[in-house]
C-alpha atoms as a PDB file:
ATOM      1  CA  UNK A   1       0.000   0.000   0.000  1.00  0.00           C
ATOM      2  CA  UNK A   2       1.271   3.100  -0.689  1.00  0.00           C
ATOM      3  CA  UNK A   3       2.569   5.218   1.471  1.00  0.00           C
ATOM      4  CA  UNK A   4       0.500   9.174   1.540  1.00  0.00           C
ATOM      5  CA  UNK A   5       0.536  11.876   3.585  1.00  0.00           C
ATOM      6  CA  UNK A   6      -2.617  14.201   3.976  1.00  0.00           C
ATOM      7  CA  UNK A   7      -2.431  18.197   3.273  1.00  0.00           C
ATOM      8  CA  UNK A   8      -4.412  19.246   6.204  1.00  0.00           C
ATOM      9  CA  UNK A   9      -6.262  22.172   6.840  1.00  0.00           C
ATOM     10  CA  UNK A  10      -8.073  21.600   9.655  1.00  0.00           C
ATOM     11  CA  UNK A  11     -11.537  22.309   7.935  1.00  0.00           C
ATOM     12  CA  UNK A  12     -13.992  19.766   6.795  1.00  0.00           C
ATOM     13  CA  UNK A  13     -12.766  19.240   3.196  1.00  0.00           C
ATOM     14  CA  UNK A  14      -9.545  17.693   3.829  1.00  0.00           C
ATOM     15  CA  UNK A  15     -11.232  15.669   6.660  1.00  0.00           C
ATOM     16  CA  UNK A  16     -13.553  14.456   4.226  1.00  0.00           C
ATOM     17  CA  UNK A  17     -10.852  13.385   1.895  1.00  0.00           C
ATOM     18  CA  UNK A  18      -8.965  11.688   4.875  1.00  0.00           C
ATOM     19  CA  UNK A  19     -12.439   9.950   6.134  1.00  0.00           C
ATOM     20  CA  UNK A  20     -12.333   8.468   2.384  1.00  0.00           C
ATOM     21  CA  UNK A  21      -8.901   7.136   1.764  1.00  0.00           C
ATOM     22  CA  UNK A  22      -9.195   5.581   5.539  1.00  0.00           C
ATOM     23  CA  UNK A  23     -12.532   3.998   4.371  1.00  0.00           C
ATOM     24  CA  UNK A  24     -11.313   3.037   0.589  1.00  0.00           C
ATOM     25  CA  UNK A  25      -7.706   1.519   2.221  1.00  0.00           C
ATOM     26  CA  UNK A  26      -5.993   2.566  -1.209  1.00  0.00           C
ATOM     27  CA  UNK A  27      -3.358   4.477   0.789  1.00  0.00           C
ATOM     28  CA  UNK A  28      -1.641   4.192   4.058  1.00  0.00           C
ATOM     29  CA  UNK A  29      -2.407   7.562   5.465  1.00  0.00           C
ATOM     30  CA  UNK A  30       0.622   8.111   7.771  1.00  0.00           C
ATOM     31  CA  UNK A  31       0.698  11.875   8.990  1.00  0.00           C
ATOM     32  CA  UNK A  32      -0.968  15.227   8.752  1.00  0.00           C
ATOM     33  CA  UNK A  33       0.513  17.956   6.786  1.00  0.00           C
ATOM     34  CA  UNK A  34      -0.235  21.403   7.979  1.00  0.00           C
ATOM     35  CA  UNK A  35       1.063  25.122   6.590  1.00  0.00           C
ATOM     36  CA  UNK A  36       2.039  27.278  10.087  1.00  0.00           C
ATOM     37  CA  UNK A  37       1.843  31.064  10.353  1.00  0.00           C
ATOM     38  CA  UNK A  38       5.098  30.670  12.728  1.00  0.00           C
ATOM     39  CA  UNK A  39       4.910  34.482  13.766  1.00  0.00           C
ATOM     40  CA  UNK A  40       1.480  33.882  15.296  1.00  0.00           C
ATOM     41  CA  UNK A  41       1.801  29.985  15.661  1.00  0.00           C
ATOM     42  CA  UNK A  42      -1.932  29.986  13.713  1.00  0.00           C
ATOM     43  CA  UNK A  43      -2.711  27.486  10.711  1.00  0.00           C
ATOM     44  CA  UNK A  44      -2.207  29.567   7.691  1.00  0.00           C
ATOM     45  CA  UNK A  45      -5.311  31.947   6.243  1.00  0.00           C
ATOM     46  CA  UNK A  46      -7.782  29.411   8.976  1.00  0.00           C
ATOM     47  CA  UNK A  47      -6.601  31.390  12.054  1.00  0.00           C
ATOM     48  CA  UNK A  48      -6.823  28.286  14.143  1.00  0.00           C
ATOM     49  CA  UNK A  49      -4.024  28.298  16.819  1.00  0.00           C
ATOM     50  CA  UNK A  50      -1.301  25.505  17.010  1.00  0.00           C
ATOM     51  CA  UNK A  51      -2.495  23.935  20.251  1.00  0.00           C
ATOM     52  CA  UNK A  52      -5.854  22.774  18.724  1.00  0.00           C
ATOM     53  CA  UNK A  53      -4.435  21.633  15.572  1.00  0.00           C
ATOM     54  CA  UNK A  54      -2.454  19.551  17.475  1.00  0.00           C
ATOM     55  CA  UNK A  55      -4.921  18.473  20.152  1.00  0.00           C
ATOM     56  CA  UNK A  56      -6.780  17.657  16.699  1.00  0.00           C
ATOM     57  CA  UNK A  57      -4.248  15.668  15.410  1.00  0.00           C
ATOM     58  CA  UNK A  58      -3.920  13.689  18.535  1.00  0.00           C
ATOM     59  CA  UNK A  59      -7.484  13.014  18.444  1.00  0.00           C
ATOM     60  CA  UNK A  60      -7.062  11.789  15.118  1.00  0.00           C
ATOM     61  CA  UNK A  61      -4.195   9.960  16.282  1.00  0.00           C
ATOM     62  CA  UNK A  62      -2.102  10.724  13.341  1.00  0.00           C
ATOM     63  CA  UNK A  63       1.482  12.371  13.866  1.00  0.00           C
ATOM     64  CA  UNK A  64       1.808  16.618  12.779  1.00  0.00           C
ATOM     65  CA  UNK A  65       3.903  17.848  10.364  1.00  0.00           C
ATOM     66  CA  UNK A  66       3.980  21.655   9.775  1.00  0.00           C
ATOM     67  CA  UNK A  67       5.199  24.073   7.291  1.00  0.00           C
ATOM     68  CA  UNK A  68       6.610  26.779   9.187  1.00  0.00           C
ATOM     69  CA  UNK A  69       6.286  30.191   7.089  1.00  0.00           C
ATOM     70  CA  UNK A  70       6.733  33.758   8.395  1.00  0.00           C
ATOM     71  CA  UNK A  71       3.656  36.567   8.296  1.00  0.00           C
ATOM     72  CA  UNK A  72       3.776  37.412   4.515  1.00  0.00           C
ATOM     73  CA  UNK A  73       6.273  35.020   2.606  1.00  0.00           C
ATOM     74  CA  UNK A  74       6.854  35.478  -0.828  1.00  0.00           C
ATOM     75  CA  UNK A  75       5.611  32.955  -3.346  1.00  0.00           C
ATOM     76  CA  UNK A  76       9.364  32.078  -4.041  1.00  0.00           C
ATOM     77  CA  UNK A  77      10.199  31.858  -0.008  1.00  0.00           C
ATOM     78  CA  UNK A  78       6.734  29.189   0.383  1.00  0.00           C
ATOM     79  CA  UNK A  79       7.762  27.421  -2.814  1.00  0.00           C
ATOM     80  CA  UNK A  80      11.453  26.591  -1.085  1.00  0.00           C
ATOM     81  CA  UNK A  81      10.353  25.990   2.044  1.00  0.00           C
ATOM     82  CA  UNK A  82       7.515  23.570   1.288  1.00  0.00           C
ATOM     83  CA  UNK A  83      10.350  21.575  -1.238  1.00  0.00           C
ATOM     84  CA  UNK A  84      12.305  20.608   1.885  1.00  0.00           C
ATOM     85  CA  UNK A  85       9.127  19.687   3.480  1.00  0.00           C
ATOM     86  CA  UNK A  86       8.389  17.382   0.648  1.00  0.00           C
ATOM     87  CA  UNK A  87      11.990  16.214   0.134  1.00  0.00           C
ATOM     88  CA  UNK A  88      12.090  15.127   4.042  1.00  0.00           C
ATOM     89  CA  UNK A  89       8.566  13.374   3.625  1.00  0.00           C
ATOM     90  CA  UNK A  90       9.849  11.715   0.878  1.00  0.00           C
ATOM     91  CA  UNK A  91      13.417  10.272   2.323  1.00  0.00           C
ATOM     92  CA  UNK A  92      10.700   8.835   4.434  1.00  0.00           C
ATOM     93  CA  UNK A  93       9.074   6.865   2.083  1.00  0.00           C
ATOM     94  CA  UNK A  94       6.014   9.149   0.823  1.00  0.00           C
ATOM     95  CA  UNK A  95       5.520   8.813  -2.321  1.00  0.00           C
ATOM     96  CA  UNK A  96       1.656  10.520  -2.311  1.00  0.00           C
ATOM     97  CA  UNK A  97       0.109  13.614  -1.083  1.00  0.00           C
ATOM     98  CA  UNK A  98      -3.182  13.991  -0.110  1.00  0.00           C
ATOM     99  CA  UNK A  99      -5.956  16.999  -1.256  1.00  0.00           C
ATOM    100  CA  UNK A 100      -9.137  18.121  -0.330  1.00  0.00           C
ATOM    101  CA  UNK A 101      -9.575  20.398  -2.851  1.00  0.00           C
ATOM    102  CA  UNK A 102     -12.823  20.116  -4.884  1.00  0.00           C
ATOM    103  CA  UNK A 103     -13.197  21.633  -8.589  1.00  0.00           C
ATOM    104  CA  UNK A 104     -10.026  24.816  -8.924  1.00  0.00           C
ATOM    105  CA  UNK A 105      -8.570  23.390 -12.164  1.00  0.00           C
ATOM    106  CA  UNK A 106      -5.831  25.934 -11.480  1.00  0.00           C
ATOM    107  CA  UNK A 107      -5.273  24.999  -7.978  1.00  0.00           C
ATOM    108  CA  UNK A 108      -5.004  21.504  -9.014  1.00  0.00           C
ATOM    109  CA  UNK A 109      -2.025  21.789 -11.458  1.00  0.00           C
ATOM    110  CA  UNK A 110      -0.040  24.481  -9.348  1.00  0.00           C
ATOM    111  CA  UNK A 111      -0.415  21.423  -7.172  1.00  0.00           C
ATOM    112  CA  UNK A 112       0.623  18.569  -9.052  1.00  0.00           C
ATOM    113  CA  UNK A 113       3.404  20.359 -10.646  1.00  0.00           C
ATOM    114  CA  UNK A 114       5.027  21.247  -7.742  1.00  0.00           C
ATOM    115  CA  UNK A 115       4.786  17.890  -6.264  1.00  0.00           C
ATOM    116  CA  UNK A 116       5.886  16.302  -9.732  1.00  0.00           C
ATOM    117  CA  UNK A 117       9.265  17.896  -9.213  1.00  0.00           C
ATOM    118  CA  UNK A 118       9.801  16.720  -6.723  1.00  0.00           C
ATOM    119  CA  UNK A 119       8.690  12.813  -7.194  1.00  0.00           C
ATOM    120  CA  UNK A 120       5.542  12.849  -5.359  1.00  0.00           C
ATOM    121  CA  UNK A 121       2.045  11.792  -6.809  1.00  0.00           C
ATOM    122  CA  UNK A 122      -1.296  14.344  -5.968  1.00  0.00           C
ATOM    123  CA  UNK A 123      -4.378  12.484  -5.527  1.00  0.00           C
ATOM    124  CA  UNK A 124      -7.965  14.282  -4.727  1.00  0.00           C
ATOM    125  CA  UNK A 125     -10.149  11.721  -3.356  1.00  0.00           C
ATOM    126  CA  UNK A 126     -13.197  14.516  -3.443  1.00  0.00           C
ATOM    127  CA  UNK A 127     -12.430  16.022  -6.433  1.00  0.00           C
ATOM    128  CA  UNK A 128     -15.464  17.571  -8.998  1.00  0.00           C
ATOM    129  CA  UNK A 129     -18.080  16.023  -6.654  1.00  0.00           C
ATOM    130  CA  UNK A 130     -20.898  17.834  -6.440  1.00  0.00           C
ATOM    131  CA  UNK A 131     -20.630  20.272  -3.321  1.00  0.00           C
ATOM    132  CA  UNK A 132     -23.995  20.043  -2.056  1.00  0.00           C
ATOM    133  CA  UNK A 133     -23.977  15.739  -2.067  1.00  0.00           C
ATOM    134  CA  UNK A 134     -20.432  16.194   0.079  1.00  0.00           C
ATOM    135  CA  UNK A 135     -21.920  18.926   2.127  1.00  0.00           C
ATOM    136  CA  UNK A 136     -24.768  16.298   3.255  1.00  0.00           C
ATOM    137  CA  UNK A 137     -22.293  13.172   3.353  1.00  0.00           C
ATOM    138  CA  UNK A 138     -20.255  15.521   6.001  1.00  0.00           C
ATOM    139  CA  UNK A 139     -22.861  16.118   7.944  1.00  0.00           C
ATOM    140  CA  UNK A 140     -24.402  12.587   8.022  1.00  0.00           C
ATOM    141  CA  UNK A 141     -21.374  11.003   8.470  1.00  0.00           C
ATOM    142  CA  UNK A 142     -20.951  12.770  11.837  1.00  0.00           C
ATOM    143  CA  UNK A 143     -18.634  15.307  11.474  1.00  0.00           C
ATOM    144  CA  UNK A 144     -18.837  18.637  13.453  1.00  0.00           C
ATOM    145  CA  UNK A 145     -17.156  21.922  12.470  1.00  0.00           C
ATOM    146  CA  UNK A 146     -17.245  25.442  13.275  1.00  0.00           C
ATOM    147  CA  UNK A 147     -16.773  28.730  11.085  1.00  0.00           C
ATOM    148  CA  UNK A 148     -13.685  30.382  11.800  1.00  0.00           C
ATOM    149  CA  UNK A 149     -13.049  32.588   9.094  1.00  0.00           C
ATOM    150  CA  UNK A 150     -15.512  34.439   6.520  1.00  0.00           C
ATOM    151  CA  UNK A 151     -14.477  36.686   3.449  1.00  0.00           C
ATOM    152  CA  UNK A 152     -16.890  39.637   3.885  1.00  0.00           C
ATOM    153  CA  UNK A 153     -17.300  39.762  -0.089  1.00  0.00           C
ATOM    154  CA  UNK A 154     -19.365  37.024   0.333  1.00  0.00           C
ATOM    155  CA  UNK A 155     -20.674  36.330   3.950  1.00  0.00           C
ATOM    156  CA  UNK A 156     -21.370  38.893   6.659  1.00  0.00           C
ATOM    157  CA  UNK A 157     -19.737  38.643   9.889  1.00  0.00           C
ATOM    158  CA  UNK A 158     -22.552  37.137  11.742  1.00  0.00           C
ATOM    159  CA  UNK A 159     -21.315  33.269   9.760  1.00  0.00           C
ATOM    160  CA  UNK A 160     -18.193  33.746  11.517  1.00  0.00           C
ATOM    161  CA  UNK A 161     -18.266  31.444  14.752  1.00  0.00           C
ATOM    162  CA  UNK A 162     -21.110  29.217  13.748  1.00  0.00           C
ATOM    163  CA  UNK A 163     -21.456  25.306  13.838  1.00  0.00           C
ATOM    164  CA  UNK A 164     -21.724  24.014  10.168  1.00  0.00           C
ATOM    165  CA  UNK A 165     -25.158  22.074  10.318  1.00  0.00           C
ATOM    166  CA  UNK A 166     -28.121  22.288   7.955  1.00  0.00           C
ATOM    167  CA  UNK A 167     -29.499  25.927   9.347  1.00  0.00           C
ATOM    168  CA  UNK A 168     -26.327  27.125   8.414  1.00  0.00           C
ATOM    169  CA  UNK A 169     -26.086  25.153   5.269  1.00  0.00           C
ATOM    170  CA  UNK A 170     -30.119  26.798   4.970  1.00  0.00           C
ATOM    171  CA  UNK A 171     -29.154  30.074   5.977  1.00  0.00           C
ATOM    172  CA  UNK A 172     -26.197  30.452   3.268  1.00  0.00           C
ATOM    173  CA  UNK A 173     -27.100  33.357   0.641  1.00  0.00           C
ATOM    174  CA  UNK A 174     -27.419  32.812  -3.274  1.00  0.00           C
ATOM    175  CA  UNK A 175     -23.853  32.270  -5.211  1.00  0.00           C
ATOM    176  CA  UNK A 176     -21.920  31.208  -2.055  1.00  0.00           C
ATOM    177  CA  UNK A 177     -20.652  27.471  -2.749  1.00  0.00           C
ATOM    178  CA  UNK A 178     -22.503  25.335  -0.008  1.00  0.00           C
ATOM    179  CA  UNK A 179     -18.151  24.263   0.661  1.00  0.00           C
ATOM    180  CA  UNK A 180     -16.632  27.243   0.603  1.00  0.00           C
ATOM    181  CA  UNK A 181     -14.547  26.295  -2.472  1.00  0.00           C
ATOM    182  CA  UNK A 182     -14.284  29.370  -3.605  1.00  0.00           C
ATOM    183  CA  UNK A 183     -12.915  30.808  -0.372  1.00  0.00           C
ATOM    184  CA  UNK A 184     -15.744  31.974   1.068  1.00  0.00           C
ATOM    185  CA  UNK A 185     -15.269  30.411   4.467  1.00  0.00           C
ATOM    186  CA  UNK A 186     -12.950  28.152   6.087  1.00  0.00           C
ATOM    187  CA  UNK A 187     -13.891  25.712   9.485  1.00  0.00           C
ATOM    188  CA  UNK A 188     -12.704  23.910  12.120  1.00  0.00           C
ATOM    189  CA  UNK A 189     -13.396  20.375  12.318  1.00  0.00           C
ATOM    190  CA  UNK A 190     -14.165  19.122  16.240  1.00  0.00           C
ATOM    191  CA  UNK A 191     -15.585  15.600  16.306  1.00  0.00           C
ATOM    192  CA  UNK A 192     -16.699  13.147  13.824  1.00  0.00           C
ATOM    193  CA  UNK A 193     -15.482   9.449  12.579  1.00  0.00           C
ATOM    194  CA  UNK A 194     -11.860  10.049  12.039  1.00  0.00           C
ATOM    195  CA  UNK A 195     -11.690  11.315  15.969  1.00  0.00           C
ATOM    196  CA  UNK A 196     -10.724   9.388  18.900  1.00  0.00           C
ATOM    197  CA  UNK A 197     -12.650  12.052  21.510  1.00  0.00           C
ATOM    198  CA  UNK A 198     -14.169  15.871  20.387  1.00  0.00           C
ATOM    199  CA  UNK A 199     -11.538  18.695  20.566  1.00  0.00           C
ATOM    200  CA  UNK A 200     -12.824  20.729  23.039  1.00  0.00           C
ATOM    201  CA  UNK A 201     -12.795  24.649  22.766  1.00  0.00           C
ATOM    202  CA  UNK A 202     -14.347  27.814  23.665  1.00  0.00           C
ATOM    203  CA  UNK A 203     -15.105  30.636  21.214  1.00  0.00           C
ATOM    204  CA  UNK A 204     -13.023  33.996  21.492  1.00  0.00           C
ATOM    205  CA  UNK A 205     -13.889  37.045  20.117  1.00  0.00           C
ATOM    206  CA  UNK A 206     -14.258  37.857  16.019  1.00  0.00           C
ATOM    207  CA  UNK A 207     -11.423  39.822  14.477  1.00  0.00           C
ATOM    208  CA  UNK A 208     -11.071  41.299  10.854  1.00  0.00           C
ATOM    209  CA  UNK A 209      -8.608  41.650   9.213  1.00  0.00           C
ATOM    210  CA  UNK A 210      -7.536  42.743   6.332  1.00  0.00           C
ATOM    211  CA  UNK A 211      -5.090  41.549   3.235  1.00  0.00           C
ATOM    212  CA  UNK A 212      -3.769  43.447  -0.107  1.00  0.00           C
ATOM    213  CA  UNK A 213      -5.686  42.620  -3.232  1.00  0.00           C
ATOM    214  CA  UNK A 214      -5.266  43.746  -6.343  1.00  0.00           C
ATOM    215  CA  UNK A 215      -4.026  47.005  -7.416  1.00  0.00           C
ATOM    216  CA  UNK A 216      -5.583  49.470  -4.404  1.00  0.00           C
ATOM    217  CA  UNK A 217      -7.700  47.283  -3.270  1.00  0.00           C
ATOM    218  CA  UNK A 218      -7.864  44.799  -0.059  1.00  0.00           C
ATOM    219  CA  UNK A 219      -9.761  41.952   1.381  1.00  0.00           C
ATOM    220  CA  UNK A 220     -11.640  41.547   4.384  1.00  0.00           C
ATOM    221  CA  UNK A 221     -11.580  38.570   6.093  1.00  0.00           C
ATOM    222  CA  UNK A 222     -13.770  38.277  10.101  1.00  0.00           C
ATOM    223  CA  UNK A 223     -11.619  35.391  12.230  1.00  0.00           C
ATOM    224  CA  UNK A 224     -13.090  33.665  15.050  1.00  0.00           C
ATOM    225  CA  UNK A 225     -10.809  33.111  17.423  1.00  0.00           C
ATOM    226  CA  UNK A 226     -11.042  29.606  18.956  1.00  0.00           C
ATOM    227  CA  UNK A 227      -9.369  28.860  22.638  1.00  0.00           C
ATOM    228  CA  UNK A 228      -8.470  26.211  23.684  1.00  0.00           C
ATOM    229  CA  UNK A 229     -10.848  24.775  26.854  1.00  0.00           C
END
């Protein structure tokens, strides 16, 4: 069986993936993969600190990796530093990497190029399924996530905070992907099947924060912070 590690957000798309390739037994899922904001020890663009994506990995009861990047690294900086990340996984023995990306095409081969140079295979167990049939396999599967980060172009700050269940799945307005695939929120995932025992928090206040966009332009983005109980 091959030998994969899992790019891990946190969220409930790449433990949706995970759930899968556990079920299907087509790869031997050995760690979790995880991009670290190391000035604020926060899992990159999420927000979510480092002591519940750990406690989360231990309650998955897979080991953490992390890619440790400063507060704003350059695209040639991330592309360096997550080489020798993939060069150490592969000296031990990975030879796939794990996605829980859904349908950007672009996304997808920035991906599997990157990962081609350096000898390692991309799979997407979830990939161009239709969001709203994975949104209700999520939730009847068991899983349990909160909202931790919103992008006020699309969602108001009032989503920010709020358990992912079908009133929020009701309550989401017209043109927002049910997912958030288009990066209109991001989540926390808590309890469900892949989970030894819940990851148990408290909810902080909401933050925003903004990020340059293009030309004069920024982006708003409300955080929830989540504390560890």
């Amino acid at each position: 069986m091959s030998k994969a590690y899992m790019n891990w957000s946190g969220g409930k798309d790449s433990s949706l993936a995970l759930h899968r390739v556990l079920q299907q037994q087509q790869y031997q899922a050995g760690c979790l993969l995880t991009s670290v904001n190391a000035t604020h020890n926060r899992i990159s663009m999420h927000g979510v600190r480092r002591s519940l994506l750990q406690q989360q990995a231990q309650a998955i009861g897979l080991p953490l990796t992390t890619i440790e990047l400063p507060e704003h690294p350059s695209m040639e900086a991330y592309e360096s530093t997550l080489l020798a990340k993939v060069q150490e996984l592969q000296r031990q023995q990975y030879t796939h990497a794990l996605f829980g990306d859904i349908f950007l095409e672009d996304l997808r081969s920035y991906r599997e190029q990157q990962l081609h140079n350096a000898g390692i295979t991309a799979v997407f167990p979830i990939w161009k399924e239709d969001t709203a049939m994975l949104m209700q396999e999520f939730l009847q599967t068991g899983f349990k996530a909160v909202v931790v980060c919103v992008n006020e172009q699309h969602l108001p700050a009032e989503f920010c905070g709020r358990i992912i269940d079908e009133d929020f799945v009701r309550d989401l307005p017209a043109g927002v992907d049910i997912c958030g695939e288009n990066g209109e929120y991001h989540s926390f995932v808590f309890d469900g099947p892949l989970f030894r025992h819940p990851v148990v928090y408290t909810k902080g206040e909401v933050v925003y924060k903004t990020y340059p966009g293009p030309g004069s332009s920024d982006y708003g983005f409300y955080f929830c912070d989540l504390l560890p109980a």
